[in-house]
C-alpha atoms as a PDB file:
ATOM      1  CA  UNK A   1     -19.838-125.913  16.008  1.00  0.00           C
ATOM      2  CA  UNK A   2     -19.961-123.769  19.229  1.00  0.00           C
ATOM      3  CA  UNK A   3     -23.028-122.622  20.960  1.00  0.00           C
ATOM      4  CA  UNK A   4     -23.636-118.972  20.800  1.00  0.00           C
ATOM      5  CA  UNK A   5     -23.260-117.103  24.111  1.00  0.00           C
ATOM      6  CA  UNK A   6     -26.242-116.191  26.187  1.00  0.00           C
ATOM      7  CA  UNK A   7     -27.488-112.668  25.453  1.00  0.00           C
ATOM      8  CA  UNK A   8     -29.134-112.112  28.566  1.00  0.00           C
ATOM      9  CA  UNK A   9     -28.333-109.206  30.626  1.00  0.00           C
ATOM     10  CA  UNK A  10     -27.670-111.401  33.393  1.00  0.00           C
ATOM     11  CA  UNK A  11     -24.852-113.094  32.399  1.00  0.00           C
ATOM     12  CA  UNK A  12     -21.270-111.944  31.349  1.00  0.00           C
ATOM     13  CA  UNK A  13     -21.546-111.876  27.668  1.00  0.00           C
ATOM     14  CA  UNK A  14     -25.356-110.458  27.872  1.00  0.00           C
ATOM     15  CA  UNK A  15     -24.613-107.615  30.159  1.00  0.00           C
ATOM     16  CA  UNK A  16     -21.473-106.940  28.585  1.00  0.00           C
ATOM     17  CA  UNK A  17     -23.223-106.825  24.589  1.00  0.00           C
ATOM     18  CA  UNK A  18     -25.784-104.763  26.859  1.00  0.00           C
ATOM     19  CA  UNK A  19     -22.858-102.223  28.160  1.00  0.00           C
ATOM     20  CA  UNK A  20     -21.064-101.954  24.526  1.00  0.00           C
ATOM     21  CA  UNK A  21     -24.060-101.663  22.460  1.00  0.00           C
ATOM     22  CA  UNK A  22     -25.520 -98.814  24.580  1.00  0.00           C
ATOM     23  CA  UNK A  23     -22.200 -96.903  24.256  1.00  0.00           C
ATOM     24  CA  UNK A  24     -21.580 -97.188  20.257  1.00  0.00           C
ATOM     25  CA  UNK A  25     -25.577 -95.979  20.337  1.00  0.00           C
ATOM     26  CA  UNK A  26     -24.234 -92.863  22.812  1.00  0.00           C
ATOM     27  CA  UNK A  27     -20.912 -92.176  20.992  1.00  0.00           C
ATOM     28  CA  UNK A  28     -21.521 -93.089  17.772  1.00  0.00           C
ATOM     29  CA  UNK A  29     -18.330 -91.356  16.401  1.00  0.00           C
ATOM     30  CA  UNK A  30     -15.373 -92.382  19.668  1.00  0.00           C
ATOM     31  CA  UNK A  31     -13.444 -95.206  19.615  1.00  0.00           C
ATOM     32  CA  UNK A  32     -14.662 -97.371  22.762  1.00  0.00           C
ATOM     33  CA  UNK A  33     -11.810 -99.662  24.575  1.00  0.00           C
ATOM     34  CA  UNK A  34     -12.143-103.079  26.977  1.00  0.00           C
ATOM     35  CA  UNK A  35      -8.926-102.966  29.007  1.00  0.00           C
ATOM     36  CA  UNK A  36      -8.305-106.405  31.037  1.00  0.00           C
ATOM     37  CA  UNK A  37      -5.580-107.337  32.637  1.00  0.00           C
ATOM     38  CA  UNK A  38      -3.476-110.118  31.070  1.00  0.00           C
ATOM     39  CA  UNK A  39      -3.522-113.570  32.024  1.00  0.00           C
ATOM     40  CA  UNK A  40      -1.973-114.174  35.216  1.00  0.00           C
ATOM     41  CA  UNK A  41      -1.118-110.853  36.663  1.00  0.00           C
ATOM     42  CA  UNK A  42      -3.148-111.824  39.695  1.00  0.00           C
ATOM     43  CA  UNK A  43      -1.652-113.829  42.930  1.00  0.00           C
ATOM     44  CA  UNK A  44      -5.604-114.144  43.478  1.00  0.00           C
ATOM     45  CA  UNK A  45      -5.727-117.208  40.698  1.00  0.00           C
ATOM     46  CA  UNK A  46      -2.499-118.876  40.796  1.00  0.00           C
ATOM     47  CA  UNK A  47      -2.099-120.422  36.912  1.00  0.00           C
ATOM     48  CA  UNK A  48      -1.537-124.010  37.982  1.00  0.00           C
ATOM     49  CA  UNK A  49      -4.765-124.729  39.175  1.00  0.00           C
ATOM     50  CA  UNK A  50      -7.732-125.798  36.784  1.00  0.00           C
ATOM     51  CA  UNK A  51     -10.485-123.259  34.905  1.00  0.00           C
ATOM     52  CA  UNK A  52     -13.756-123.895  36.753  1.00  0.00           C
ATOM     53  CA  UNK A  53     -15.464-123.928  33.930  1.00  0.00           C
ATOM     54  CA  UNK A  54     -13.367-125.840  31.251  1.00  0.00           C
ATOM     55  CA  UNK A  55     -10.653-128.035  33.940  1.00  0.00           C
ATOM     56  CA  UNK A  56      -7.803-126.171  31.359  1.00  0.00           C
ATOM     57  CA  UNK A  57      -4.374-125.292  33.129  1.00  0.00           C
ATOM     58  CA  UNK A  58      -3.397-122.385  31.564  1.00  0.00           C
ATOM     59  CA  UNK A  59       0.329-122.559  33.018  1.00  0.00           C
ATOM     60  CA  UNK A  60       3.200-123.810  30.861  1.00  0.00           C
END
């Protein structure tokens, strides 16, 4: 079974729960959107070298 993210505002998944949470309590009735770009659209991370975090090669 996998380990629930951290909720704390100082990580990723914390501060972003923080971020959405505080907008569905300030718009309750608007559709709210997270736009990223997709995998790879970046020369900054070339796709054949390893996650940090997991080692994974995302490249085909």
């Amino acid at each position: 079974m996998c380990e629930r993210p951290s909720t704390e505002t100082r990580t990723f998944y914390g501060a972003l729960k923080h971020i959405a949470e505080g907008l569905i309590n300030r718009y309750p009735d608007k559709l709210i959107v997270f736009l990223i770009p997709p995998h790879g659209s970046s020369d900054t991370v070339p796709e054949h070298l390893p996650n940090a975090i997991t080692g994974q090669v995302y490249s085909a």
